[in-house]
C-alpha atoms as a PDB file:
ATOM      1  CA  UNK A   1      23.776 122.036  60.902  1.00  0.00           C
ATOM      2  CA  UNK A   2      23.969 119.040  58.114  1.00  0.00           C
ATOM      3  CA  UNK A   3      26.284 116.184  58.485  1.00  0.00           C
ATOM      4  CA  UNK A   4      29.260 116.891  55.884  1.00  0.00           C
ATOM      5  CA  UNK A   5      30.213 113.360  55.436  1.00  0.00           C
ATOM      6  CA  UNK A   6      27.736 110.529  55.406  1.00  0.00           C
ATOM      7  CA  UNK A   7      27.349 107.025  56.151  1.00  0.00           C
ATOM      8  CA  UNK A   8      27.787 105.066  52.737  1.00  0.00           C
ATOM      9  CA  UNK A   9      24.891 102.843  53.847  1.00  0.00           C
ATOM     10  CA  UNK A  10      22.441 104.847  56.467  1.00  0.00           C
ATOM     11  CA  UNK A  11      20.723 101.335  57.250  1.00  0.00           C
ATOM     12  CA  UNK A  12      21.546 101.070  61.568  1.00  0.00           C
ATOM     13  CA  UNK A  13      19.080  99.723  64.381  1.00  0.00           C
ATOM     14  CA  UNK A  14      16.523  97.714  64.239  1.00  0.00           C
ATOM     15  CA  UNK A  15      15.577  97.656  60.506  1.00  0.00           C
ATOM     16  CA  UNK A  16      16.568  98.322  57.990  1.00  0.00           C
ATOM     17  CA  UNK A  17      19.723  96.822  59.130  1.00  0.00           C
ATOM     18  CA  UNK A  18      23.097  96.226  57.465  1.00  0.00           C
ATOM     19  CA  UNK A  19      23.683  92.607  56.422  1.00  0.00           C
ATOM     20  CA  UNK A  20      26.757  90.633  56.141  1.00  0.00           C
ATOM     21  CA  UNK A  21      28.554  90.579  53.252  1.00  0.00           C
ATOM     22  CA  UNK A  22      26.935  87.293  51.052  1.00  0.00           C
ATOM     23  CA  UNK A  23      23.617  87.365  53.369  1.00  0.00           C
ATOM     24  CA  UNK A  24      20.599  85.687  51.907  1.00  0.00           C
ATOM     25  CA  UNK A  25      17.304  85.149  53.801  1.00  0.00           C
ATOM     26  CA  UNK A  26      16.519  81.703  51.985  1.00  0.00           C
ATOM     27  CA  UNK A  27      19.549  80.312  54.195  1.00  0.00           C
ATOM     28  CA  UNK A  28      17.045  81.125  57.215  1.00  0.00           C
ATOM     29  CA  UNK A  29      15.749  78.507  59.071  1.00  0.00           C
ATOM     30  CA  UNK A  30      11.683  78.794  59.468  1.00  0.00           C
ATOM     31  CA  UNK A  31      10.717  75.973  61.715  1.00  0.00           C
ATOM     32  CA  UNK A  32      10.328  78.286  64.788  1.00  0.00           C
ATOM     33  CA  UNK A  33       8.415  81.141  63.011  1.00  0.00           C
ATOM     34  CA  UNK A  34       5.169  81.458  64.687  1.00  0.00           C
ATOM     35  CA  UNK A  35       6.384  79.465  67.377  1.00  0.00           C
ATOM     36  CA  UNK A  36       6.083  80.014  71.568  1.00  0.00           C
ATOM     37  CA  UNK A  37       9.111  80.287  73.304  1.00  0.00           C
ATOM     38  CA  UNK A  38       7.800  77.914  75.810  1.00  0.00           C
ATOM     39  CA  UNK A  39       7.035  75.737  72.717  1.00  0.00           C
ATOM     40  CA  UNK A  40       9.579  72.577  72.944  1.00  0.00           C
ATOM     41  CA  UNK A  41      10.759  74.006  69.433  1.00  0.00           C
ATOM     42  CA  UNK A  42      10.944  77.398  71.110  1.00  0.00           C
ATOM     43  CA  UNK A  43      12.647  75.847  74.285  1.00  0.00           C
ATOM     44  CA  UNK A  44      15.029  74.274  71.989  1.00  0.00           C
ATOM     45  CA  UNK A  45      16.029  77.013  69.442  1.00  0.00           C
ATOM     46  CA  UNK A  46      16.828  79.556  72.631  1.00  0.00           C
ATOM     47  CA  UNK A  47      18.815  76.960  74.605  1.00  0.00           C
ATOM     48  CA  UNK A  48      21.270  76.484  71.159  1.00  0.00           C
ATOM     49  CA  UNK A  49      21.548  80.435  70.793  1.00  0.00           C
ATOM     50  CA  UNK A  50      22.640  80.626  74.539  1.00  0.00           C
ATOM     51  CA  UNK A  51      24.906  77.982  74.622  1.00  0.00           C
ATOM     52  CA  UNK A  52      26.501  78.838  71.041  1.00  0.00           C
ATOM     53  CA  UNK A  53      26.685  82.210  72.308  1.00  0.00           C
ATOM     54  CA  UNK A  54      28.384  81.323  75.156  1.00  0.00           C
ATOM     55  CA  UNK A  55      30.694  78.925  73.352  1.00  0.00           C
ATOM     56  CA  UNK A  56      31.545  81.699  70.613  1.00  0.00           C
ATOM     57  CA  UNK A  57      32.537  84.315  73.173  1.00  0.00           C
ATOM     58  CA  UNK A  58      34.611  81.815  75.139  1.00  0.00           C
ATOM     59  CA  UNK A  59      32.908  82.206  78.586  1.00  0.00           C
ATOM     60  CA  UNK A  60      34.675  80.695  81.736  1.00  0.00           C
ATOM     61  CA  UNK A  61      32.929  77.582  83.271  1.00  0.00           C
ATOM     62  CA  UNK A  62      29.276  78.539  84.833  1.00  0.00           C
ATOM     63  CA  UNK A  63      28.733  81.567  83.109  1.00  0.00           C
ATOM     64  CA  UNK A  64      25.204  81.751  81.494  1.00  0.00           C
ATOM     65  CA  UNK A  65      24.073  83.895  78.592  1.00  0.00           C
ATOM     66  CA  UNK A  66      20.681  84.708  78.725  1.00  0.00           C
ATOM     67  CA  UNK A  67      17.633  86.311  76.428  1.00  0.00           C
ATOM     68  CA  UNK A  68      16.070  88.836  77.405  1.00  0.00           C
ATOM     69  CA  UNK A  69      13.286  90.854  76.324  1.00  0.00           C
ATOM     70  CA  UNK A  70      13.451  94.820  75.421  1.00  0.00           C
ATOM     71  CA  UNK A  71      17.227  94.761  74.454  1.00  0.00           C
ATOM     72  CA  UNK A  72      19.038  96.856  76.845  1.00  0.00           C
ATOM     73  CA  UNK A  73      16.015  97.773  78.893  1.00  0.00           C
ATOM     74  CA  UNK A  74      15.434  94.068  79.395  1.00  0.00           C
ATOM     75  CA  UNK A  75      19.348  93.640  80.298  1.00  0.00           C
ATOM     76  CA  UNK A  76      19.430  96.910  82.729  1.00  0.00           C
ATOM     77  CA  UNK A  77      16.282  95.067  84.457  1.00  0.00           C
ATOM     78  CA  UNK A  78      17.828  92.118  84.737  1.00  0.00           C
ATOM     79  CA  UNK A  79      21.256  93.597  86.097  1.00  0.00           C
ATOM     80  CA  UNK A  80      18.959  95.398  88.529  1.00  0.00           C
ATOM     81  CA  UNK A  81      17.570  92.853  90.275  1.00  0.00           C
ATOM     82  CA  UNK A  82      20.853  90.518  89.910  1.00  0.00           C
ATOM     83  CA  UNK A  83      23.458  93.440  91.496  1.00  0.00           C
ATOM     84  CA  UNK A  84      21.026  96.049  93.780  1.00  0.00           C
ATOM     85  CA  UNK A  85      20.700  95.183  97.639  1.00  0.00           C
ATOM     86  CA  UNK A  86      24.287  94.928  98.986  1.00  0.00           C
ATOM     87  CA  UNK A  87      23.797  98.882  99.615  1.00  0.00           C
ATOM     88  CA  UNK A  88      21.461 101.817  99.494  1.00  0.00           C
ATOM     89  CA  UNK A  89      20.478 102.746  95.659  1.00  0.00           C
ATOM     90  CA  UNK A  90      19.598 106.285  94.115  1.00  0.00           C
ATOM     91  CA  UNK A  91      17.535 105.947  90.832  1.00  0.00           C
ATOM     92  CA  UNK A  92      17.552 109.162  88.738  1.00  0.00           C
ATOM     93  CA  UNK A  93      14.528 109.958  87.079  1.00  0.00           C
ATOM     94  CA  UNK A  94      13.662 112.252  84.392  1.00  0.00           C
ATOM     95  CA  UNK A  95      11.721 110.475  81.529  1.00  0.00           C
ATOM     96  CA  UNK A  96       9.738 106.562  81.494  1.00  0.00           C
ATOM     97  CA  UNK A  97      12.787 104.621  81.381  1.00  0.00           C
ATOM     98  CA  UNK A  98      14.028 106.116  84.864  1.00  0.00           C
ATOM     99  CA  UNK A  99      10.366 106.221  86.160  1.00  0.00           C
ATOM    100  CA  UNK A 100      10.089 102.704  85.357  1.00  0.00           C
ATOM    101  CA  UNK A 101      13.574 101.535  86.747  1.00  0.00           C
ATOM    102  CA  UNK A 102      12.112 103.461  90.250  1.00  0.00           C
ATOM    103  CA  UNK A 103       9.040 101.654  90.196  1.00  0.00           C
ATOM    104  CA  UNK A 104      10.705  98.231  89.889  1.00  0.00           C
ATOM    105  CA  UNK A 105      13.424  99.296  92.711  1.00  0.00           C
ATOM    106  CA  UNK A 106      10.797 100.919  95.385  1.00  0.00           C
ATOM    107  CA  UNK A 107       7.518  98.422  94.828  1.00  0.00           C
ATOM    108  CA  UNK A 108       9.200  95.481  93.314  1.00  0.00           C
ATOM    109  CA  UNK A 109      12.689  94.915  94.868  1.00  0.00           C
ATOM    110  CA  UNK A 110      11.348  96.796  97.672  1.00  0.00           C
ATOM    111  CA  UNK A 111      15.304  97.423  98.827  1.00  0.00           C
ATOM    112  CA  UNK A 112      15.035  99.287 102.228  1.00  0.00           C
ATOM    113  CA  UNK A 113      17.703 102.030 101.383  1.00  0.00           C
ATOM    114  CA  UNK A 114      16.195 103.703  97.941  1.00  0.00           C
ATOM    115  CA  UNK A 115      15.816 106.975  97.166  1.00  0.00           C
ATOM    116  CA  UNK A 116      14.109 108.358  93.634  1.00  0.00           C
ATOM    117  CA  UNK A 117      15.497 111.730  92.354  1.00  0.00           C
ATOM    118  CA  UNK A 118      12.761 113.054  90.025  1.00  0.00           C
ATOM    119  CA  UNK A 119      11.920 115.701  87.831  1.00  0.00           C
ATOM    120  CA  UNK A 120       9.895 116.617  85.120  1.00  0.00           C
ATOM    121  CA  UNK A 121      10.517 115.491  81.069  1.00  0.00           C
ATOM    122  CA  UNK A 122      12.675 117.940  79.988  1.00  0.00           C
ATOM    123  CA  UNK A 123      14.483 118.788  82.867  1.00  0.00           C
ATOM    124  CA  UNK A 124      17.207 116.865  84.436  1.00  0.00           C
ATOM    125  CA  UNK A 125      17.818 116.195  88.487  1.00  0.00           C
ATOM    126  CA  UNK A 126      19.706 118.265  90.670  1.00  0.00           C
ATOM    127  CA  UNK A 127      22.870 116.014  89.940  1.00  0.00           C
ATOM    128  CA  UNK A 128      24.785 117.231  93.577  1.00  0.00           C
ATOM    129  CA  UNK A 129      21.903 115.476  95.518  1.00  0.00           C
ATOM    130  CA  UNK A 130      23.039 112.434  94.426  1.00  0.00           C
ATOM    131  CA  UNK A 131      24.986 109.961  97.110  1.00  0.00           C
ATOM    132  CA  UNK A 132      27.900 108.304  95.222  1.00  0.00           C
ATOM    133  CA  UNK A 133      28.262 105.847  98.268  1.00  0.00           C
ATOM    134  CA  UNK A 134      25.207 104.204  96.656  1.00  0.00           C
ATOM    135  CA  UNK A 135      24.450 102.193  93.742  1.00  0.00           C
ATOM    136  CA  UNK A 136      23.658 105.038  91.233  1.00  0.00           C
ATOM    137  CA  UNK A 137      20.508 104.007  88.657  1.00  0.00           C
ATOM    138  CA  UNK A 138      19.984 106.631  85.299  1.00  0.00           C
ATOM    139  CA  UNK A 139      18.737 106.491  82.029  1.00  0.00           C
ATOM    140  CA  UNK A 140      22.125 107.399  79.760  1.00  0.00           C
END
């Protein structure tokens, strides 16, 4: 089945991406290009995107933004090991994502009270063996 209507510009994700209206890559700055992040300049540049971030969205007093690598699969790591631990923890897994979230749970976090629910690519868990009184983990 085709798509009846389509986007008037298909550009989404990570490149090609939509630009705002007016963009121009000669207003880019290029002092950090091929520069560490643990370079001063590096230091620098990230510490201004987190606290203009921060400023822009208006967060309350002691909130921190923060950078992390692998967009969402960086941020799901990072809320792992920030919010798992106060109770037992079920991590669903049925492709690398979920395989890779039970690694970090079982070997890294090593949190007493985890269970993996596996199964093959392709094939989803049995979905009524999961306990709801636990922090639920799954790739979405």
């Amino acid at each position: 089945m085709q798509p009846t209507v389509k986007p008037r510009n298909p550009n989404f994700s990570s490149g090609p991406c939509s630009k705002r209206p007016g963009y121009d890559v000669s207003a880019l700055r290029l002092d950090t290009l091929g520069r560490s992040h643990r370079s001063a300049l590096g230091k620098k540049a990230l510490a201004l995107a987190c606290s203009e971030t921060a400023r822009i969205l208006g967060l309350p007093e002691g909130y921190r933004v923060g950078v992390v690598p692998g967009s969402d699969t960086g941020a799901v790591e990072m809320a792992m090991w920030s919010l798992l631990g106060q109770r037992g923890v079920d991590v669903l897994a049925w492709e690398s994502f979920g395989s890779g979230w039970a690694t970090d749970v079982v070997k890294q976090l090593k949190l007493a009270d985890a269970r993996v629910l596996k199964a093959d690519y392709g094939d989803i868990v049995d979905l009524s063996q999961i306990n709801f009184d636990n922090d639920v983990v799954f790739t979405w």
